[in-house]
C-alpha atoms as a PDB file:
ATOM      1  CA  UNK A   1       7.598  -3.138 -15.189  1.00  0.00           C
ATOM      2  CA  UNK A   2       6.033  -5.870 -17.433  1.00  0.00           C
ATOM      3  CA  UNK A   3       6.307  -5.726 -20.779  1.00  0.00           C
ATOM      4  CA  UNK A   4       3.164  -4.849 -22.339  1.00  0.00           C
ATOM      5  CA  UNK A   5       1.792  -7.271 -24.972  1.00  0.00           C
ATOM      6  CA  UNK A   6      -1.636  -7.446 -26.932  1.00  0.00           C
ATOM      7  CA  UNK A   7      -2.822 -10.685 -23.936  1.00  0.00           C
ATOM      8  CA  UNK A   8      -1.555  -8.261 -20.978  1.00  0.00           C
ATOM      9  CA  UNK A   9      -3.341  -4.880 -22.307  1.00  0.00           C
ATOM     10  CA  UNK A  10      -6.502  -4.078 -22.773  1.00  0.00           C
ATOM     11  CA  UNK A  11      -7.042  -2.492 -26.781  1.00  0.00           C
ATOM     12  CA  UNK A  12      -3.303  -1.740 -26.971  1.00  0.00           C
ATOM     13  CA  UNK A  13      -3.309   0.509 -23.509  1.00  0.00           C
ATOM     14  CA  UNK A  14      -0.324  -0.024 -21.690  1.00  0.00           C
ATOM     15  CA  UNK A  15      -2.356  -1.087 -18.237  1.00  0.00           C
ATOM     16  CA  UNK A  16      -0.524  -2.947 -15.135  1.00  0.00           C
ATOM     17  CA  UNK A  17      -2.478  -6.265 -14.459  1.00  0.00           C
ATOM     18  CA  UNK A  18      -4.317  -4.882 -11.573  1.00  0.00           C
ATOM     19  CA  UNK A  19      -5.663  -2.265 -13.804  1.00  0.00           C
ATOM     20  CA  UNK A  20      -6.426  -4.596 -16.476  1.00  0.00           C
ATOM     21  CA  UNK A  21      -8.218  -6.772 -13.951  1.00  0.00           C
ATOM     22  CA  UNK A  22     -10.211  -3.548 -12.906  1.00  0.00           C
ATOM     23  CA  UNK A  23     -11.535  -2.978 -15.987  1.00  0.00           C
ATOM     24  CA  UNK A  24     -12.012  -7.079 -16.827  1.00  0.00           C
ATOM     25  CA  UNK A  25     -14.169  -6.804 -13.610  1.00  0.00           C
ATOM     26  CA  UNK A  26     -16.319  -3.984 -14.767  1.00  0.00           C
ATOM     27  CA  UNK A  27     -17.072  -5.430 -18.231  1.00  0.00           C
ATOM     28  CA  UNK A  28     -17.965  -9.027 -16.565  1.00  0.00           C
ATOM     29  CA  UNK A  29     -20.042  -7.092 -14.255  1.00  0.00           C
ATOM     30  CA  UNK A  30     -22.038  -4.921 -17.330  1.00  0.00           C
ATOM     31  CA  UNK A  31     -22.275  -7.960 -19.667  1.00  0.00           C
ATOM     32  CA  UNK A  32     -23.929 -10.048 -16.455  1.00  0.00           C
ATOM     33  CA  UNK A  33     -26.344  -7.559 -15.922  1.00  0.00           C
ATOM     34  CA  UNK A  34     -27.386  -7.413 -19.554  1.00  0.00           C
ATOM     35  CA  UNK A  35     -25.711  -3.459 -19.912  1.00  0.00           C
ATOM     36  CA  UNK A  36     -23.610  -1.475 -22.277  1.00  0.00           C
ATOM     37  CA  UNK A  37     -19.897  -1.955 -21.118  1.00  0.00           C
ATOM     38  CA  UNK A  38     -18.506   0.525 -23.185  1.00  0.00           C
ATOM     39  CA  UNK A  39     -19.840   3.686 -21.418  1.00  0.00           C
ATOM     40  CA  UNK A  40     -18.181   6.988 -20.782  1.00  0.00           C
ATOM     41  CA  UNK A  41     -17.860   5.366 -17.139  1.00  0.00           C
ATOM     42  CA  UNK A  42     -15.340   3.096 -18.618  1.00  0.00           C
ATOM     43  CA  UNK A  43     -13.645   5.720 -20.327  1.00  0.00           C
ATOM     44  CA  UNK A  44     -13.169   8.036 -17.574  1.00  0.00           C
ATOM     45  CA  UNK A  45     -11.473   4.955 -15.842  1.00  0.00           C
ATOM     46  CA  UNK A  46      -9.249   4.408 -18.510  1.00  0.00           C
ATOM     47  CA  UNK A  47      -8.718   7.984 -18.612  1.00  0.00           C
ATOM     48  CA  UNK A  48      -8.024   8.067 -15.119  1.00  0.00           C
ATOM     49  CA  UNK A  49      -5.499   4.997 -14.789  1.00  0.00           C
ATOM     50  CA  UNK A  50      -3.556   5.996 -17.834  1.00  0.00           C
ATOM     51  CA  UNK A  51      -3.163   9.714 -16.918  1.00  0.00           C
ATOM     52  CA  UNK A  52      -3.844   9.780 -13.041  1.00  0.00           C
ATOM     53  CA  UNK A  53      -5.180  13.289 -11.257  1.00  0.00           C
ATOM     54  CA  UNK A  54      -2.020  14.685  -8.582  1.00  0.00           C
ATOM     55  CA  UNK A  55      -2.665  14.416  -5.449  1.00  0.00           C
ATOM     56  CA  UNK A  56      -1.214  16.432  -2.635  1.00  0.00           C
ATOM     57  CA  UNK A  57      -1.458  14.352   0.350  1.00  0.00           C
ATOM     58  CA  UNK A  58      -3.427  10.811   0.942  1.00  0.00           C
ATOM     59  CA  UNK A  59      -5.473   9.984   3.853  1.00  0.00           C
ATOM     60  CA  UNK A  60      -8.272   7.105   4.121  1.00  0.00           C
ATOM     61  CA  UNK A  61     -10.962   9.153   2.414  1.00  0.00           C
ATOM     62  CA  UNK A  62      -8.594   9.136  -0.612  1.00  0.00           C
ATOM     63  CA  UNK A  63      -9.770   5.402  -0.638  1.00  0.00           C
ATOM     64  CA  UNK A  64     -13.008   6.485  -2.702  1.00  0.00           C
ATOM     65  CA  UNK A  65     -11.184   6.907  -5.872  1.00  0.00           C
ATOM     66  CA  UNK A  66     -13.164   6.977  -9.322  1.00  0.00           C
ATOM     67  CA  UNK A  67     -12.331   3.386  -9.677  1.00  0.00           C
ATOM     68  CA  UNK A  68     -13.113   2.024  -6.503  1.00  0.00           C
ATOM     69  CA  UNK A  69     -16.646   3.939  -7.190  1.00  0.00           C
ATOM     70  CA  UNK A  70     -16.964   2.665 -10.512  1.00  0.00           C
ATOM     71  CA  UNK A  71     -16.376  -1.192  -9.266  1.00  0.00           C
ATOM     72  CA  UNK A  72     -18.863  -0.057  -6.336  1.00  0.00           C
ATOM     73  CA  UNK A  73     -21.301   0.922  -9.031  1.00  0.00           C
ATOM     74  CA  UNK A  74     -20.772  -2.388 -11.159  1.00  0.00           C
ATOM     75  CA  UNK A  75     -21.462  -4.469  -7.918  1.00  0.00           C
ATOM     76  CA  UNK A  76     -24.516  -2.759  -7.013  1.00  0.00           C
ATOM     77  CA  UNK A  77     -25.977  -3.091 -10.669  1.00  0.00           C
ATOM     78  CA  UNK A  78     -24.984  -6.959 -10.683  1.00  0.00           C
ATOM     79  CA  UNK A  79     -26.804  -7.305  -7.489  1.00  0.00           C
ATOM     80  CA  UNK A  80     -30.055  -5.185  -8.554  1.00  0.00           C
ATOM     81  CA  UNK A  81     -30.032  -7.003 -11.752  1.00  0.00           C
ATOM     82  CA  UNK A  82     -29.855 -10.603  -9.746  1.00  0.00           C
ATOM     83  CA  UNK A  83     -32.509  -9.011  -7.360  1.00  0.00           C
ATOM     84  CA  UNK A  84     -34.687  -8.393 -10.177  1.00  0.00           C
ATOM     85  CA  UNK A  85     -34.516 -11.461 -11.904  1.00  0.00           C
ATOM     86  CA  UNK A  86     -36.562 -12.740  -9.228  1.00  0.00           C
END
């Protein structure tokens, strides 16, 4: 495991780089379209990636996880916001 370090975490969380570039990705996404970043959505995430729910078994359904929804979420308010720019 990398050591974590205050340029590899994000506020002191001990996150593995493809978390921290999940939640990178979200921010860029809010501050684009003009919004909040720091939202209980974010939260939640954080919540999520630093204490993980169990699962039981995984199958391809398991692929809409809270994060994968969340970065949904962010791409579909980037795109409405460029849509309504116009």
């Amino acid at each position: 495991m990398q050591e974590s370090s205050p340029g590899t975490t994000f506020r002191g969380l001990p996150l593995t780089p493809e978390q921290h570039s999940e939640i990178r990705h979200y921010i860029h996404c809010r501050e684009r379209a003009g919004k909040d970043w720091d939202t209980p959505e974010l939260h939640a995430m954080l919540a999520d990636m630093l204490d993980p729910p169990e699962t039981t078994s995984y199958s391809q359904a398991d692929d809409e996880t809270p994060l994968a929804a969340a970065r949904r979420l962010a791409d579909d308010d980037e795109e409405g916001g460029v849509a309504g720019a116009h």
